[in-house]
C-alpha atoms as a PDB file:
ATOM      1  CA  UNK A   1      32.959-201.980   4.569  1.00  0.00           C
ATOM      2  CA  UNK A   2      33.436-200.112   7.727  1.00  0.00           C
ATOM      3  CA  UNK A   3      32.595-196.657   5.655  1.00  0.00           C
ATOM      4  CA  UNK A   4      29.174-197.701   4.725  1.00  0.00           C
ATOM      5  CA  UNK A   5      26.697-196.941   6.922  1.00  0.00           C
ATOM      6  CA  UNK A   6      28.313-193.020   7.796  1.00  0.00           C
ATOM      7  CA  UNK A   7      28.385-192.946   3.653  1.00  0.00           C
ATOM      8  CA  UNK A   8      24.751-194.199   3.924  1.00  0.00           C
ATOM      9  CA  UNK A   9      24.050-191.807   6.547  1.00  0.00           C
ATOM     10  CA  UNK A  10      25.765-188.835   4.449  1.00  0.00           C
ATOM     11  CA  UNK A  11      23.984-189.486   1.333  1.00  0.00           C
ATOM     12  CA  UNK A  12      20.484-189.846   3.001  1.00  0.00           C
ATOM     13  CA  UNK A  13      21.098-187.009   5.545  1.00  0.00           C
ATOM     14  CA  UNK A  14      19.443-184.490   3.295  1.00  0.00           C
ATOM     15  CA  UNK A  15      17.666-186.689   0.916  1.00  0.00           C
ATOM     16  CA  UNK A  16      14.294-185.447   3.016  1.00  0.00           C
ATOM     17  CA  UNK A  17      15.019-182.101   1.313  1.00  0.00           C
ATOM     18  CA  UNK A  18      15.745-183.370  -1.985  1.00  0.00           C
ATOM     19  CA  UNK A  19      12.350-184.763  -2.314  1.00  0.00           C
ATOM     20  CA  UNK A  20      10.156-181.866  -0.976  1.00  0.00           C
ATOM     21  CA  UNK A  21      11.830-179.686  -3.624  1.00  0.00           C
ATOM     22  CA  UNK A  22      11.667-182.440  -6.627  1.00  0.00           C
ATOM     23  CA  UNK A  23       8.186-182.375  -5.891  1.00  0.00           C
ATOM     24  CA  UNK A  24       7.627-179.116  -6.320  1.00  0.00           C
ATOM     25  CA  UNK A  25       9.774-178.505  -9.295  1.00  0.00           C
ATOM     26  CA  UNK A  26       7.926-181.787 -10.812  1.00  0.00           C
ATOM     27  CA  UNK A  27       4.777-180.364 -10.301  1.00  0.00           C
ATOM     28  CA  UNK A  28       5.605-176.721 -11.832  1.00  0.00           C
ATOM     29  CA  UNK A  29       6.993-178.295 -14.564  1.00  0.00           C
ATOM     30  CA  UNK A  30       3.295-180.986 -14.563  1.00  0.00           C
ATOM     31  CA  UNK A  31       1.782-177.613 -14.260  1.00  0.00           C
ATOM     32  CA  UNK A  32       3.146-175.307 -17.103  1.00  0.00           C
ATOM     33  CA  UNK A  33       2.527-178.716 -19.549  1.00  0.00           C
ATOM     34  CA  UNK A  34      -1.107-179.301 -18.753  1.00  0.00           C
ATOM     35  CA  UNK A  35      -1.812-175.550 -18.850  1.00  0.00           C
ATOM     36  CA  UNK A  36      -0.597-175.561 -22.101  1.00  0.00           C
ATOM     37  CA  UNK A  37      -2.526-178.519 -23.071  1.00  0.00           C
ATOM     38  CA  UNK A  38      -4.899-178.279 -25.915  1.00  0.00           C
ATOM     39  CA  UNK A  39      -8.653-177.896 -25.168  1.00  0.00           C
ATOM     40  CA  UNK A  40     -11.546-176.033 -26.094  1.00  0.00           C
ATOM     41  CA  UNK A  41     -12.221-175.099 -22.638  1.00  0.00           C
ATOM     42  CA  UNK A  42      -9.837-172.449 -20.942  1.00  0.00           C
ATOM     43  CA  UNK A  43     -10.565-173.264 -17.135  1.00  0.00           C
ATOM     44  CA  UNK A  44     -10.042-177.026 -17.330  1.00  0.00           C
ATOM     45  CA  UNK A  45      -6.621-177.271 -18.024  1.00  0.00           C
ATOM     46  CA  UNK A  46      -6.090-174.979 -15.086  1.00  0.00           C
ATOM     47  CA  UNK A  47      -7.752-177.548 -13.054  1.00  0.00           C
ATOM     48  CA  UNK A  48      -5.980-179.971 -14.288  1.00  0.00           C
ATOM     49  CA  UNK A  49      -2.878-177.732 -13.715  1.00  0.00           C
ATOM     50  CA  UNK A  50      -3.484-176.791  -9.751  1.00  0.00           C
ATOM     51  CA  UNK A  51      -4.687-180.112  -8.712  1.00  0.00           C
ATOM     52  CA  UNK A  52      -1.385-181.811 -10.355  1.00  0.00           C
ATOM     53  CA  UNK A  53       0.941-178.934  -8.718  1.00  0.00           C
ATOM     54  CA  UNK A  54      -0.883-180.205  -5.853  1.00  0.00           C
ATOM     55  CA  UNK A  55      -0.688-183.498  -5.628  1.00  0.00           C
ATOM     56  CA  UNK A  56       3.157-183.572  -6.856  1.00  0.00           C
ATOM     57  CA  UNK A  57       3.935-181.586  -3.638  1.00  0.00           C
ATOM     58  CA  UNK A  58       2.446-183.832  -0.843  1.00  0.00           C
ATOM     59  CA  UNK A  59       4.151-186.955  -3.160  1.00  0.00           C
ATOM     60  CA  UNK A  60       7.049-185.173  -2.559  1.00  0.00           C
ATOM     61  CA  UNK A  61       6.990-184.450   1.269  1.00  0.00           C
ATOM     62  CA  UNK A  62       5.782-187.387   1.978  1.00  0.00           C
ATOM     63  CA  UNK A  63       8.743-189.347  -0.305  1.00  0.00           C
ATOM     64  CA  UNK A  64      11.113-187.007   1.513  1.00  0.00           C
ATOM     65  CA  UNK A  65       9.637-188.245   5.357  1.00  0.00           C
ATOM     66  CA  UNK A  66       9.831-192.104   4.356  1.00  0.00           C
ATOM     67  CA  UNK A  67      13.565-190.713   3.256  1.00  0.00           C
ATOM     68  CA  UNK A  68      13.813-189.333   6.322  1.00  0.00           C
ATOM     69  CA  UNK A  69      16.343-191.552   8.793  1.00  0.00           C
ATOM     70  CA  UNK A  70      15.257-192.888  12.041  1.00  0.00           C
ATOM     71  CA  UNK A  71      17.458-192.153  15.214  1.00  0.00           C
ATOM     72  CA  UNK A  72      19.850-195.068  15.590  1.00  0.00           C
ATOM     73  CA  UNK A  73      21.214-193.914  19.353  1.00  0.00           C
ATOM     74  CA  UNK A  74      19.928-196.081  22.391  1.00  0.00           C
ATOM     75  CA  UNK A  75      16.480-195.939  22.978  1.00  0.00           C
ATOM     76  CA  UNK A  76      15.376-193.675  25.638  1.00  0.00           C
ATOM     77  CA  UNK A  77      12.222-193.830  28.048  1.00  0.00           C
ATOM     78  CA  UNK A  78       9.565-192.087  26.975  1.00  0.00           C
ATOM     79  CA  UNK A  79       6.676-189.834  28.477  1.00  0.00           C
ATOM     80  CA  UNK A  80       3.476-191.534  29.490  1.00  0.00           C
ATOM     81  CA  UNK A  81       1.638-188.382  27.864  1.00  0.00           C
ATOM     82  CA  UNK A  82       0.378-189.720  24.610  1.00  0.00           C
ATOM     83  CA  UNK A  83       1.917-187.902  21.627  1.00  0.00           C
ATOM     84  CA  UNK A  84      -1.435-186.455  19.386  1.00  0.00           C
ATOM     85  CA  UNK A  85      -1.235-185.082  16.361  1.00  0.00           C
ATOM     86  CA  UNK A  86      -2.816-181.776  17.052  1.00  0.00           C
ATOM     87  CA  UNK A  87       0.587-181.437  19.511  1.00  0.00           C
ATOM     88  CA  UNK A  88       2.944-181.812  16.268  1.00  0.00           C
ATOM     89  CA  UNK A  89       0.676-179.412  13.110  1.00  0.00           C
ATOM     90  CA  UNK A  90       1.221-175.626  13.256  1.00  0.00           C
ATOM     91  CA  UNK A  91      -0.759-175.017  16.191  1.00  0.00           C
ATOM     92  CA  UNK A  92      -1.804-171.349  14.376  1.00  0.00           C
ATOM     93  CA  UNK A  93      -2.028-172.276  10.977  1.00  0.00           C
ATOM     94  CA  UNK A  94      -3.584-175.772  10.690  1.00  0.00           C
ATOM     95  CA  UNK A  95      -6.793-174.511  12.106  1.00  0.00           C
ATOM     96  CA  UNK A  96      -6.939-171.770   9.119  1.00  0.00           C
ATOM     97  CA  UNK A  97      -5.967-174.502   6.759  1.00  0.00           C
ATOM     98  CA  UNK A  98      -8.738-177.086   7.766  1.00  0.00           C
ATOM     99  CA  UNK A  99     -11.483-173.497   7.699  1.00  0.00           C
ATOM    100  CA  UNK A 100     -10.127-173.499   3.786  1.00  0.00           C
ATOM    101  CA  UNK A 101     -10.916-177.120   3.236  1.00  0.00           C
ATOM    102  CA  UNK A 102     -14.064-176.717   4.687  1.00  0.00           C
ATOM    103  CA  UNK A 103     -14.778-173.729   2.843  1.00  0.00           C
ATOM    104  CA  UNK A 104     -13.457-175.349  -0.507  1.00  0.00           C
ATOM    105  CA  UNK A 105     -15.621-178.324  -0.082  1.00  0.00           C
ATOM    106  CA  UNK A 106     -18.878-176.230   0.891  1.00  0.00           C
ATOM    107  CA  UNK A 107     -17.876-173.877  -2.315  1.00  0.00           C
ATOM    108  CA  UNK A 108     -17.667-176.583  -4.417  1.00  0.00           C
ATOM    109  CA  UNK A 109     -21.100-178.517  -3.015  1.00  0.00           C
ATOM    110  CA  UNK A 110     -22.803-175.040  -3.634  1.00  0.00           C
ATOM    111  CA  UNK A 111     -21.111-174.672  -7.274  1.00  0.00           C
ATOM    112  CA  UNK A 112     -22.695-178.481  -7.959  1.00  0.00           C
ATOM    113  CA  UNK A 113     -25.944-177.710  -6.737  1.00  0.00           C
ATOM    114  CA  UNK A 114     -26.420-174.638  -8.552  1.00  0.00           C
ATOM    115  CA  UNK A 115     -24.832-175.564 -11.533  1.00  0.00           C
ATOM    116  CA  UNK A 116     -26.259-176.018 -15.245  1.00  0.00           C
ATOM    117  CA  UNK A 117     -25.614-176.909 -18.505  1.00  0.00           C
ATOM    118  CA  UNK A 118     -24.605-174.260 -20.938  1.00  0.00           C
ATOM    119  CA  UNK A 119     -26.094-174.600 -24.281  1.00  0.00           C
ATOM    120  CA  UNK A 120     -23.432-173.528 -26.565  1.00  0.00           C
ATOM    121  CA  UNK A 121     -20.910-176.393 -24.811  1.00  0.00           C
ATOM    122  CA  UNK A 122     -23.164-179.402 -25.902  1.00  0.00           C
ATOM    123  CA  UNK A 123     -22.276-182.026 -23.258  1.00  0.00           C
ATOM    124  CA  UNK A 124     -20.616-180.359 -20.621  1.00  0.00           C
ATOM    125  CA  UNK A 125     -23.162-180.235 -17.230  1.00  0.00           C
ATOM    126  CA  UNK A 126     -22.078-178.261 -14.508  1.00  0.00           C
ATOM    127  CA  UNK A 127     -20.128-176.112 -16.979  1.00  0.00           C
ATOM    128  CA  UNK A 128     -21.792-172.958 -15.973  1.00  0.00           C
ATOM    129  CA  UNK A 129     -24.419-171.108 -14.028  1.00  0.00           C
ATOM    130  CA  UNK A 130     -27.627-169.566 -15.629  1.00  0.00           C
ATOM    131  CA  UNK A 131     -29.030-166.344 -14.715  1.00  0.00           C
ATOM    132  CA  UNK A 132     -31.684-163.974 -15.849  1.00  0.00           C
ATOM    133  CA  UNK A 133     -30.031-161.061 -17.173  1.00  0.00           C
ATOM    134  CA  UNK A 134     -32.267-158.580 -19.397  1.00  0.00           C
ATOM    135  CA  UNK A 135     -35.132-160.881 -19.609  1.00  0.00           C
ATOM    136  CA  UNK A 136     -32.859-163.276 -20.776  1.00  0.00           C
ATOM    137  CA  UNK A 137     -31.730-166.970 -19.674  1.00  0.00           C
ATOM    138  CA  UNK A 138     -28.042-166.199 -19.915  1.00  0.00           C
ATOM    139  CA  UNK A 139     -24.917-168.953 -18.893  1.00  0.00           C
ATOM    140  CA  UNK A 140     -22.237-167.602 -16.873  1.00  0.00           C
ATOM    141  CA  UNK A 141     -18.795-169.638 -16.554  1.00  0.00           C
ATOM    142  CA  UNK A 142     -16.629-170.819 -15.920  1.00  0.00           C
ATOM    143  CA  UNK A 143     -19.081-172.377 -12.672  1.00  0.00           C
ATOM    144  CA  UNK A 144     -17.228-174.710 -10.335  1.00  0.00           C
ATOM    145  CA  UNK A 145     -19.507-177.278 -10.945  1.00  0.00           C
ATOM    146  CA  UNK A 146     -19.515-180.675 -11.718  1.00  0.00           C
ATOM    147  CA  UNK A 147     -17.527-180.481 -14.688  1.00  0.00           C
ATOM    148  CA  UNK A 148     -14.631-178.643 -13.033  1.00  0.00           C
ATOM    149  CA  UNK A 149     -15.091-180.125  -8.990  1.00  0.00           C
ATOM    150  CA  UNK A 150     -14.916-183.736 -10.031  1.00  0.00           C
ATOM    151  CA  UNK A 151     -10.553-183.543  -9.914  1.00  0.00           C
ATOM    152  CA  UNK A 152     -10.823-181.169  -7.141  1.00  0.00           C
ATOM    153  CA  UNK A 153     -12.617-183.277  -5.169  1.00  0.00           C
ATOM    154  CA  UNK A 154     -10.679-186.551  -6.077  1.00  0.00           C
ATOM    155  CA  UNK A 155      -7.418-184.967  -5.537  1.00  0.00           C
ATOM    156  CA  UNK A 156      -9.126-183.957  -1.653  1.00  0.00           C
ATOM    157  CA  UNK A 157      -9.690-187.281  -1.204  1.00  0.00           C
ATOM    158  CA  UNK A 158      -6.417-188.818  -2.178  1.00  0.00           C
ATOM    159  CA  UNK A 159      -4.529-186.201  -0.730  1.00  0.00           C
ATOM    160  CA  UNK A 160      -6.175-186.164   2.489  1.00  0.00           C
ATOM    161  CA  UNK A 161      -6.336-189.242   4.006  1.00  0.00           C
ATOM    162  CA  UNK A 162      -2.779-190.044   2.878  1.00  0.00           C
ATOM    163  CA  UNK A 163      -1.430-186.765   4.835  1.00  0.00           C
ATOM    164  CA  UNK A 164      -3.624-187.589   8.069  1.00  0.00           C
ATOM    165  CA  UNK A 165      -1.742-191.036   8.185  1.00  0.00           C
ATOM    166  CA  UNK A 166       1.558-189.362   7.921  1.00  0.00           C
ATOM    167  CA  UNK A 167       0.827-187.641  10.308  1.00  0.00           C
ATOM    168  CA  UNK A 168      -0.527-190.163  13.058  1.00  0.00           C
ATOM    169  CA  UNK A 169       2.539-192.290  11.962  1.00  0.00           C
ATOM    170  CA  UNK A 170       5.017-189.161  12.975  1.00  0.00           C
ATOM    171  CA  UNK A 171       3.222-188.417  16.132  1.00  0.00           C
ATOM    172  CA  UNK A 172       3.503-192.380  17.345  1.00  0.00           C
ATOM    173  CA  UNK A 173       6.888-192.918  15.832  1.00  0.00           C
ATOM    174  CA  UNK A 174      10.732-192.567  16.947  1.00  0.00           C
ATOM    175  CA  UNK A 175      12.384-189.261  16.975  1.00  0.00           C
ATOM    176  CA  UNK A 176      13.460-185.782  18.560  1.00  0.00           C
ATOM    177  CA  UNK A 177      10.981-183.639  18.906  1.00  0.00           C
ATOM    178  CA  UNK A 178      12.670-181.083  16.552  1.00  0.00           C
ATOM    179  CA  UNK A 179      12.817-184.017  13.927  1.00  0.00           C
ATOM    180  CA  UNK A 180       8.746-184.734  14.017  1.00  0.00           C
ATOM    181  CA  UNK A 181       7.632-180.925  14.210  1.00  0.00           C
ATOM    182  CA  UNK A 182      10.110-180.986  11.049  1.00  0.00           C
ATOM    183  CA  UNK A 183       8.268-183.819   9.412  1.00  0.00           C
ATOM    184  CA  UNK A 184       4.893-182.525  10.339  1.00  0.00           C
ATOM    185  CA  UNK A 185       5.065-179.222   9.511  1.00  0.00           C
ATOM    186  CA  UNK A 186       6.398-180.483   6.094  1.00  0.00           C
ATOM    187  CA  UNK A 187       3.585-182.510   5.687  1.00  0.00           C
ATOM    188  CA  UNK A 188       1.059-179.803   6.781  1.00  0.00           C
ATOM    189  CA  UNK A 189       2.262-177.610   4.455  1.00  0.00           C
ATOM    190  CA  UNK A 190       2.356-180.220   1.514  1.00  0.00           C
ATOM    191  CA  UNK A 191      -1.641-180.130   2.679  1.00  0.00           C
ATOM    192  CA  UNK A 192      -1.834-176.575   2.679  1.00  0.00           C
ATOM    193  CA  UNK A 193      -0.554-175.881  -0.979  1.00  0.00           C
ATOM    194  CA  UNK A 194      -3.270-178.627  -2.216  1.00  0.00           C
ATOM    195  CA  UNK A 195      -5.735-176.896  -0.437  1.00  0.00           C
ATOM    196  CA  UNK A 196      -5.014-173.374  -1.240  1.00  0.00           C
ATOM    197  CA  UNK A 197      -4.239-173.251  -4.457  1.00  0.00           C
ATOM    198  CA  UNK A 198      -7.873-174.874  -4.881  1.00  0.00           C
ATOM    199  CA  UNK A 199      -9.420-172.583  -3.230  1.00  0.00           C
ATOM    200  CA  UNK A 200      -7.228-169.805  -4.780  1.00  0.00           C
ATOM    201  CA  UNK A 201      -8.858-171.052  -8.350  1.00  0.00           C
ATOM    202  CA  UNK A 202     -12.424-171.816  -7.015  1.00  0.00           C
ATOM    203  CA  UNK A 203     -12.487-168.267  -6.446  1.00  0.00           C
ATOM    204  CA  UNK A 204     -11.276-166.780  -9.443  1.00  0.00           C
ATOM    205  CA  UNK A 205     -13.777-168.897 -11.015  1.00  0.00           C
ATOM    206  CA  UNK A 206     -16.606-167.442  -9.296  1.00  0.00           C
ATOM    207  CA  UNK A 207     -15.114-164.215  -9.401  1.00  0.00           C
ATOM    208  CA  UNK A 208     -15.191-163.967 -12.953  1.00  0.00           C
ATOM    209  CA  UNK A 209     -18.000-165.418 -13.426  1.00  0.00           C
ATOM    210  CA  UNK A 210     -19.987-163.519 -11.268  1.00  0.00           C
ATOM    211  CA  UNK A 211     -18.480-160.173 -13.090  1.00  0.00           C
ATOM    212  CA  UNK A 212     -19.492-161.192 -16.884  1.00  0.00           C
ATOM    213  CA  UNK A 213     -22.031-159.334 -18.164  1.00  0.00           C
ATOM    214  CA  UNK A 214     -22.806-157.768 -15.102  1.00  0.00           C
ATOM    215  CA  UNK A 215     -25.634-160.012 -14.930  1.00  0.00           C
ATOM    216  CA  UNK A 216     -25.310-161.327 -11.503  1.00  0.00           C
ATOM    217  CA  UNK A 217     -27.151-159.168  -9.630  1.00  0.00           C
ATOM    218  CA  UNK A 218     -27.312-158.077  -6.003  1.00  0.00           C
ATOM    219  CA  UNK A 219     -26.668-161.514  -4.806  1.00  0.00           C
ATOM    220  CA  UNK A 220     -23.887-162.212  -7.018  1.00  0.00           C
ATOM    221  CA  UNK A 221     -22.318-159.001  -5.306  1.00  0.00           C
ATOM    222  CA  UNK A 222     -23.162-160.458  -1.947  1.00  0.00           C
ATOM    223  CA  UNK A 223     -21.222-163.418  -3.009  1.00  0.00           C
ATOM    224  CA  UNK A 224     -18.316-161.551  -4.222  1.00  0.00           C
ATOM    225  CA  UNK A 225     -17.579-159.779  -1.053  1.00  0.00           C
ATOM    226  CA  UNK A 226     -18.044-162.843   0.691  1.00  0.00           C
ATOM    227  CA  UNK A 227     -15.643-164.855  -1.364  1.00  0.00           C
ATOM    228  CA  UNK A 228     -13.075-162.024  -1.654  1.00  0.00           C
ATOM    229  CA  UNK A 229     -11.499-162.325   1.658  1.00  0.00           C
ATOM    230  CA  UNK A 230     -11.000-165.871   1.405  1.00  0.00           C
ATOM    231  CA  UNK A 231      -8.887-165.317  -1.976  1.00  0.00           C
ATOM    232  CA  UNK A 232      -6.446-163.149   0.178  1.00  0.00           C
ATOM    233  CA  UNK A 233      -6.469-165.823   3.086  1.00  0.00           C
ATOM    234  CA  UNK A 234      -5.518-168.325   0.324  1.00  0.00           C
ATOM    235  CA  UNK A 235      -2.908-165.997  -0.821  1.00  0.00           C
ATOM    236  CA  UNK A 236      -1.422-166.000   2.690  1.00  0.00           C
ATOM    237  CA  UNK A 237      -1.818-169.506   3.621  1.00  0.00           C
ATOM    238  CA  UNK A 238      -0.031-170.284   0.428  1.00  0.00           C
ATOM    239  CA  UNK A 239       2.865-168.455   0.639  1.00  0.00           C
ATOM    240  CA  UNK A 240       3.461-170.037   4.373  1.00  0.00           C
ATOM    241  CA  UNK A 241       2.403-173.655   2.885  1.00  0.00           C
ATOM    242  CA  UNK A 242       5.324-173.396   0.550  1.00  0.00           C
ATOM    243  CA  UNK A 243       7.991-171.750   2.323  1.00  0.00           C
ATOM    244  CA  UNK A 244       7.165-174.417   5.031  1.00  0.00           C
ATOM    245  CA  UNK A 245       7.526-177.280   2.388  1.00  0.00           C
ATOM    246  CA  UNK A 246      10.941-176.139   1.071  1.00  0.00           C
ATOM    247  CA  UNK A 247      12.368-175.377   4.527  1.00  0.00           C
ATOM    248  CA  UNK A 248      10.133-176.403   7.632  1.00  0.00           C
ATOM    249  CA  UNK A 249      12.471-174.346  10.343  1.00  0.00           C
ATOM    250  CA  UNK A 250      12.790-171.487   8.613  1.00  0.00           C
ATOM    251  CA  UNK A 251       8.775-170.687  10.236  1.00  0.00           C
ATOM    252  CA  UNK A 252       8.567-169.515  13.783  1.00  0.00           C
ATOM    253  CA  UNK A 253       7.711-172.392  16.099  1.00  0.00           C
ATOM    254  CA  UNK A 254       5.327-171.135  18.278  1.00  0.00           C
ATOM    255  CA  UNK A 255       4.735-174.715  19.706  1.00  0.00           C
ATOM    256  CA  UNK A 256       8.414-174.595  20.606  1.00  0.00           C
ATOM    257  CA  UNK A 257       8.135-171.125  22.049  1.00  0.00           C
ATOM    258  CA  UNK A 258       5.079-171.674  24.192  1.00  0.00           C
ATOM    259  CA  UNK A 259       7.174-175.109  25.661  1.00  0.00           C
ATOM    260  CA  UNK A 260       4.111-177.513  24.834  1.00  0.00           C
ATOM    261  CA  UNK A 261       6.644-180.070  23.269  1.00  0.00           C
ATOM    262  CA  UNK A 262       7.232-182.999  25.554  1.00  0.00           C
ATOM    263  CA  UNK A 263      10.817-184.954  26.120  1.00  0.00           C
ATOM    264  CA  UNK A 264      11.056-188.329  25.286  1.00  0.00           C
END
């Protein structure tokens, strides 16, 4: 009897860890099945594919933080500075991460808008984008339209809210400071793979779109160039998002370094 709570303690120590990485490795495996998936559409089992890898890894992190065990020591006065969130996110990387949300949501709105049917996929609006090309009302695709933004957008706003609560619960709840930038820079990064590897495919999409047929014309350059850098920010941000997932201190802590964590 007397050996169960250290046992407890020893079993749940890392269990934090064990759930960030199930999550992954769940959704890689989601991923690699639903890519594989039958369909007579190429681009929409992708979709499905990103926006389950996605989802898996912020189920996972945020598993792993209600895993996570509370300090059982004596409780010790705090600081009459309210804890924010802003004061617990990567103070250099969340504000790229919320510039690709807003980017991926204003790509997608654009991608709706301008969106239309193509004729030879009977049923499918928002499929692809038509263009003039030799005197000719030509489809290009695959268009993130309607078709391909509705689980984009659904996964947004499940994944969203859900990591913004996590987040306000960390920032008001009990803990070191080490143990809540942890937490929170778990969770962030969760975020940040949902987000990127969106964007990541929104791109491509448009990419090669915009390149078939060479039919886009000047402004479908214009757009190219424009969407390009964003790609390789994605690229970036995702690498950081997952390295940050699988092992949160393994980032530099420039909160830490510029001393703008407060004692309890």
């Amino acid at each position: 009897m007397l050996d169960t709570v250290p046992l407890q303690s020893r079993l749940l120590d890392h269990a934090d860890h064990y759930a960030r990485w199930s999550g992954l490795a769940i959704g890689i495996v989601a991923a690699q099945q639903l890519v594989t998936m039958k369909s007579g559409d190429i681009a929409m089992p992708l979709v499905f594919a990103i926006t389950a890898f996605g989802l898996c890894a912020v189920g996972g992190v945020l598993l792993g933080d209600a895993l996570t065990l509370r300090p059982q020591e004596a409780v010790r006065t705090a600081s009459l500075a309210p804890r924010l969130i802003r004061d617990q996110v990567p103070p250099r990387m969340a504000p790229l991460l919320l510039l690709q949300a807003a980017s991926l949501v204003t790509l997608l709105a654009i991608g709706a808008v301008t969106a239309s049917s193509d004729p030879d996929q009977t049923g499918r609006t928002g499929h692809a984008i038509t263009v003039t090309c030799e005197g000719m009302r030509t489809p290009l695709g695959p268009w993130p339209g309607l078709y391909y933004s509705g689980p984009m957008f659904a996964a947004l706003a499940i994944g969203s809210p859900v990591c913004v609560w996590a987040l306000r619960r960390i920032a008001h709840g009990p803990g070191s400071d080490q143990q809540r930038r942890d937490r929170a820079w778990a969770i962030t990064g969760a975020w940040g793979l949902l987000v990127s590897s969106q964007v990541l495919l929104v791109v491509l999409m448009i990419f090669i779109a915009l390149t078939e047929k060479s039919c886009a014309g000047p402004l479908g350059a214009a757009t190219i160039v424009v969407i390009c850098p964003l790609g390789l920010l994605s690229l970036f941000t995702f690498g950081w998002s997952l390295v940050t997932v699988v092992a949160p201190r393994a980032v530099d802590d420039e909160a830490a370094d510029d001393g703008t964590f407060d004692d309890e």
